[in-house]
N, C-alpha and C. Protein backbone atom coordinates (compact mmCIF):
# COMPACT_ATOMS: atom_id res chain seq x y z
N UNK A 1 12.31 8.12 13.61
CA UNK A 1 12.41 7.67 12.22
C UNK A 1 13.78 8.00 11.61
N UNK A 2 14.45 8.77 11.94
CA UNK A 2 15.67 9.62 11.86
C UNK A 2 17.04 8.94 12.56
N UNK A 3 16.69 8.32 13.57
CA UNK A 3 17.68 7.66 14.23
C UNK A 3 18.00 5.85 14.53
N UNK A 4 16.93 5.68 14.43
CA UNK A 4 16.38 4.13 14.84
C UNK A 4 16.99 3.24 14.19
N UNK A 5 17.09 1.79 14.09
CA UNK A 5 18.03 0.99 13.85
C UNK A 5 17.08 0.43 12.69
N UNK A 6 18.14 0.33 11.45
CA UNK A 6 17.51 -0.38 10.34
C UNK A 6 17.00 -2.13 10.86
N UNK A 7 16.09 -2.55 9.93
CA UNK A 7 15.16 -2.13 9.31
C UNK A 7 13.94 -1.49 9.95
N UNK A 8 13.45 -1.17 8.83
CA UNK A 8 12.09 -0.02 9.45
C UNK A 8 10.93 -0.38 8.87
N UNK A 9 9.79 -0.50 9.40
CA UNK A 9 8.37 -1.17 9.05
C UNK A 9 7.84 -0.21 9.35
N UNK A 10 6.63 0.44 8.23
CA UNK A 10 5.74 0.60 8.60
C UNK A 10 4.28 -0.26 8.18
N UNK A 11 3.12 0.39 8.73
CA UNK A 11 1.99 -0.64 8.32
C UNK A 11 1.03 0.26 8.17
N UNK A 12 0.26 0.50 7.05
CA UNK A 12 -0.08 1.67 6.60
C UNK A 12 -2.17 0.95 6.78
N UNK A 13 -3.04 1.12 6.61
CA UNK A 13 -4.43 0.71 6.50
C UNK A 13 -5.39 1.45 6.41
N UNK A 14 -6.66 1.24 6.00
CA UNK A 14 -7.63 2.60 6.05
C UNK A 14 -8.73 2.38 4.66
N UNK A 15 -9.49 2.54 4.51
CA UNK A 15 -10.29 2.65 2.87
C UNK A 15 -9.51 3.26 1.87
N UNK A 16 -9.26 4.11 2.11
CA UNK A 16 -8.85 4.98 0.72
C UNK A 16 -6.89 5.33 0.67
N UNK A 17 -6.58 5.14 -0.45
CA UNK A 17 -5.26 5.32 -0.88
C UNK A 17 -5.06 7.05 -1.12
N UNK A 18 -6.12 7.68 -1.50
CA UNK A 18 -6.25 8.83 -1.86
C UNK A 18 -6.02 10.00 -0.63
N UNK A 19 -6.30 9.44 0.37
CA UNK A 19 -6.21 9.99 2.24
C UNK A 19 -4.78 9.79 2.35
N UNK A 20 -4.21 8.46 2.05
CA UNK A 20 -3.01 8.61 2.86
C UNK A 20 -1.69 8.79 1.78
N UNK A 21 -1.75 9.20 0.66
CA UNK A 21 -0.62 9.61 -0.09
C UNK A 21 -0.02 10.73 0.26
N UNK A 22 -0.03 11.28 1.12
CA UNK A 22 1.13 12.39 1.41
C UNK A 22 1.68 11.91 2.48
N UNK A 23 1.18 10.77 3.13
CA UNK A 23 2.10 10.20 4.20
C UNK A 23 2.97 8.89 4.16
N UNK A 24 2.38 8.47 2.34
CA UNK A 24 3.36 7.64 1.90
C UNK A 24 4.90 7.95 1.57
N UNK A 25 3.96 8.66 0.54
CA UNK A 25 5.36 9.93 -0.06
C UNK A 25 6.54 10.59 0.87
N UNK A 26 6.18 10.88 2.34
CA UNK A 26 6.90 11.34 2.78
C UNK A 26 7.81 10.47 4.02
N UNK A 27 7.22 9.08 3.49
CA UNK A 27 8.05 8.12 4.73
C UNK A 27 8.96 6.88 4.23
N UNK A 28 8.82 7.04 1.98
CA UNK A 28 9.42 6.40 1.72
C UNK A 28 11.01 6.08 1.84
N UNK A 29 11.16 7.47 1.79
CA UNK A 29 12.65 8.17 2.07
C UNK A 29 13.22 7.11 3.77
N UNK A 30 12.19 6.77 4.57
CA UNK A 30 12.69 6.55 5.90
C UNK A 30 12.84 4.81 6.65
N UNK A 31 11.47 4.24 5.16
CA UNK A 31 11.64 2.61 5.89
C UNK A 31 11.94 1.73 4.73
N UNK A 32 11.87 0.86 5.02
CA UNK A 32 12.67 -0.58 4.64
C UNK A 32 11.52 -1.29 4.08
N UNK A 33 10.51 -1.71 4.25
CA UNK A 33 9.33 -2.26 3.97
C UNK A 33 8.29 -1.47 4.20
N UNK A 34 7.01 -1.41 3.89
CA UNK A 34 5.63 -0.96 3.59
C UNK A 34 4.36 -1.95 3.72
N UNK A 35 4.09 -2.08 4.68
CA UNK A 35 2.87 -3.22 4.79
C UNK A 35 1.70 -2.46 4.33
N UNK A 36 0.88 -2.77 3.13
CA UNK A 36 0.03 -1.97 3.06
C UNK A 36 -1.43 -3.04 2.93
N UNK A 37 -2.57 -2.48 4.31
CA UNK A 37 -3.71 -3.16 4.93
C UNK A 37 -4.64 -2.46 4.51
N UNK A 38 -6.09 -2.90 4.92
CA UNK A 38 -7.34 -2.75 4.74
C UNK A 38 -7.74 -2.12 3.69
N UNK A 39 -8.72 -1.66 3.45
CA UNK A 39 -9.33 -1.54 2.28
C UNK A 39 -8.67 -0.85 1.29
N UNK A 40 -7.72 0.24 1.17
CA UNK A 40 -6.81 0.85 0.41
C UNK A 40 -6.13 -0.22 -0.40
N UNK A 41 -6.14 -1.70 0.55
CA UNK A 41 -4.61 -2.44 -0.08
C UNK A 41 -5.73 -2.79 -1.91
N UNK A 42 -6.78 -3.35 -1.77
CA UNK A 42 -7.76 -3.79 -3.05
C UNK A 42 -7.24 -2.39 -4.49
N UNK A 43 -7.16 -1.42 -4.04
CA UNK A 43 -6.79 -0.75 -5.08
C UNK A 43 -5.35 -1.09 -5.95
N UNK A 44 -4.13 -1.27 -4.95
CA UNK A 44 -3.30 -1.40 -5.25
C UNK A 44 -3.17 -3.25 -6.19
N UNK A 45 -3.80 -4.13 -5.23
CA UNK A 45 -4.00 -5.26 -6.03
C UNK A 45 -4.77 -5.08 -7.54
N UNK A 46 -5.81 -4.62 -7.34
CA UNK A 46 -6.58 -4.28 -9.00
C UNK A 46 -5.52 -3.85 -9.83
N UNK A 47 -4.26 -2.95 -8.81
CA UNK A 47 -3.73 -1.89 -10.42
C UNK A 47 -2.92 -3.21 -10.91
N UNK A 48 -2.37 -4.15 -9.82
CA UNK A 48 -1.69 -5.01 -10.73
C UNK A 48 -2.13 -6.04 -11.08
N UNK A 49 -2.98 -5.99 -11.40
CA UNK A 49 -3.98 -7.29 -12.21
C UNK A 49 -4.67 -8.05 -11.08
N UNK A 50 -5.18 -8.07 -9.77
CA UNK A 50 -5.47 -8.72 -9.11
C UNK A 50 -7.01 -8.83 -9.15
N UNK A 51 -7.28 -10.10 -8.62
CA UNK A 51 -8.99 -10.39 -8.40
C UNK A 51 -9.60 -9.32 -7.03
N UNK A 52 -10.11 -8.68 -7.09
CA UNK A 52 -10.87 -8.06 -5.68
C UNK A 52 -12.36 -8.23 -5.47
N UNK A 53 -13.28 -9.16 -6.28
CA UNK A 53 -14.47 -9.34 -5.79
C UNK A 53 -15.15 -7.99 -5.61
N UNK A 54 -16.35 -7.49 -4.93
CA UNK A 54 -17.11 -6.57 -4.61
C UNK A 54 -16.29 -5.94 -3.84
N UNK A 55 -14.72 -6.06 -3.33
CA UNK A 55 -14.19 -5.00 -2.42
C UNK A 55 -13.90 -3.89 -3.01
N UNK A 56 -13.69 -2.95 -2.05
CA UNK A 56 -13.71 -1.61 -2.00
C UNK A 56 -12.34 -1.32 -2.82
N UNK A 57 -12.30 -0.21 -4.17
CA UNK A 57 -11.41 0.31 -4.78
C UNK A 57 -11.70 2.00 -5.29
N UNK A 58 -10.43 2.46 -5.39
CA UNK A 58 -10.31 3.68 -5.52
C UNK A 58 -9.93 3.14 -6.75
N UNK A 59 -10.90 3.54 -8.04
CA UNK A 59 -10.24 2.70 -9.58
C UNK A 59 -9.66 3.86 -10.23
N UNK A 60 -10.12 4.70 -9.73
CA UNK A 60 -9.65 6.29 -10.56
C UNK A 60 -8.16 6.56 -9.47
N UNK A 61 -7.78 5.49 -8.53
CA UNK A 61 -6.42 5.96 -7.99
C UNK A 61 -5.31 4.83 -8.32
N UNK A 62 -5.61 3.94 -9.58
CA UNK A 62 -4.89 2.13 -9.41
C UNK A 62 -3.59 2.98 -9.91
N UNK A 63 -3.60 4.46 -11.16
CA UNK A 63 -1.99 4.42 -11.50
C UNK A 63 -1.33 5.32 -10.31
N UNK A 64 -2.07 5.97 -9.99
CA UNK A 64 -1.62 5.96 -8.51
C UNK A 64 -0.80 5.49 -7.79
N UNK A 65 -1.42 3.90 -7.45
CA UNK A 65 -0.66 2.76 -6.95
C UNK A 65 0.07 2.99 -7.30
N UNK A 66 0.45 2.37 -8.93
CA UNK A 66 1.69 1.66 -9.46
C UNK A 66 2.39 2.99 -9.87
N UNK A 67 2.07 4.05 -9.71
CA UNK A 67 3.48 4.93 -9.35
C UNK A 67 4.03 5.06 -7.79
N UNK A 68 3.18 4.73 -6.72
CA UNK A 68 3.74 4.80 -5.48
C UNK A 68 4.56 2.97 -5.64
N UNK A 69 4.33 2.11 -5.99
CA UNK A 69 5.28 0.79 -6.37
C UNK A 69 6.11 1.01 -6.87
N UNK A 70 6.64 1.88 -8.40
CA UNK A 70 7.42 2.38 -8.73
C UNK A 70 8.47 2.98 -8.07
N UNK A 71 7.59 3.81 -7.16
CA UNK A 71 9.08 4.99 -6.37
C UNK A 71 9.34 4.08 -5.48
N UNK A 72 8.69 3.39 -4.46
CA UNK A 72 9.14 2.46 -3.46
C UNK A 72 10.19 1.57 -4.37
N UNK A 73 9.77 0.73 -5.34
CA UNK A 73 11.30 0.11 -5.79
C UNK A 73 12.50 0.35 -6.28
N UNK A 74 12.28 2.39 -6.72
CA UNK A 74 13.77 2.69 -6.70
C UNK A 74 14.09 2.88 -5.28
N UNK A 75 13.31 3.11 -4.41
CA UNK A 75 14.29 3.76 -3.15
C UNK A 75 14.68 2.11 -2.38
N UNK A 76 14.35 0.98 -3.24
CA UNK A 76 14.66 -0.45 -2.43
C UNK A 76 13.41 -0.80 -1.03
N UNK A 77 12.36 0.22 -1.29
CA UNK A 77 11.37 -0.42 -0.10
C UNK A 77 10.46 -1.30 -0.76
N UNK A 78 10.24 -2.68 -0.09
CA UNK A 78 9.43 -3.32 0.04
C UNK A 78 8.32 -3.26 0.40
N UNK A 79 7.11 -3.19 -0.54
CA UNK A 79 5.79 -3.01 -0.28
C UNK A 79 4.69 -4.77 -0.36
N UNK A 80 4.91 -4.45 0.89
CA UNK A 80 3.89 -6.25 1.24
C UNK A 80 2.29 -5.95 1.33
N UNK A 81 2.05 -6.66 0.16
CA UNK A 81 0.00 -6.45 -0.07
C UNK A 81 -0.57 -8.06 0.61
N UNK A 82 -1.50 -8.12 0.80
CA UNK A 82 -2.35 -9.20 1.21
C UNK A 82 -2.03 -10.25 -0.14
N UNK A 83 -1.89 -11.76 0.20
CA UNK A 83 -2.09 -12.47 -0.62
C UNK A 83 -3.34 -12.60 -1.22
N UNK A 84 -4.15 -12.93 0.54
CA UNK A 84 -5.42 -13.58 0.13
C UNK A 84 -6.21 -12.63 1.55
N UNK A 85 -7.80 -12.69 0.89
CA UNK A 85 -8.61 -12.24 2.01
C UNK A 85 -9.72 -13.36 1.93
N UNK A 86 -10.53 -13.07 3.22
CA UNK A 86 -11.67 -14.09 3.38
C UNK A 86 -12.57 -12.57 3.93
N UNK A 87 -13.75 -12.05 3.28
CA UNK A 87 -14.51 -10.99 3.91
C UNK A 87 -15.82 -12.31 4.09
N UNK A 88 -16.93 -11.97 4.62
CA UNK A 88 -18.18 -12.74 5.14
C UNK A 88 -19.10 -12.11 5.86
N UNK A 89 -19.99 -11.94 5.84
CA UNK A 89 -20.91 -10.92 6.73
C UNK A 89 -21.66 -11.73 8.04
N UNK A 90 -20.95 -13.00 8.12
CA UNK A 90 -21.19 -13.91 9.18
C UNK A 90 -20.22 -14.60 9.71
């Protein structure tokens, strides 16, 4: 992470935003973009006005989000959320 050739991706996923904030925090400093997946990403969409249907949110973590959006756009990282999902139980 220290040496590697710009740019730098990571791809972050999981239910909860609340689990992986100390490993956000400490890798903003290192990449270029932020793909952020699975169920964690619905929180971050809600904080910024997004539709999420019955999916899964951490609502007590949305300013959360939009302070981890915040610091990512001073340090110039790009954080890529899902446009669109299709969930279905069939």
């Amino acid at each position: 992470m220290t040496s590697g050739e710009k740019p730098v991706l990571a791809i972050l996923g999981g239910a909860k935003v609340s689990s992986k904030i100390t490993i956000i925090e400490n890798i903003l400093d290192k990449i270029d973009h932020l793909i952020i997946g699975g169920g964690m990403s619905f929180t971050f969409v809600k904080a910024l006005g997004g539709q999420i249907g019955d999916s899964i949110c951490e609502y007590d973590k949305q300013a959360l989000a939009l302070e981890i959006l915040k610091i990512a756009a001073e340090k110039n990282v790009k954080v890529h959320l899902p446009v669109d999902v299709l969930a279905a139980d069939d």
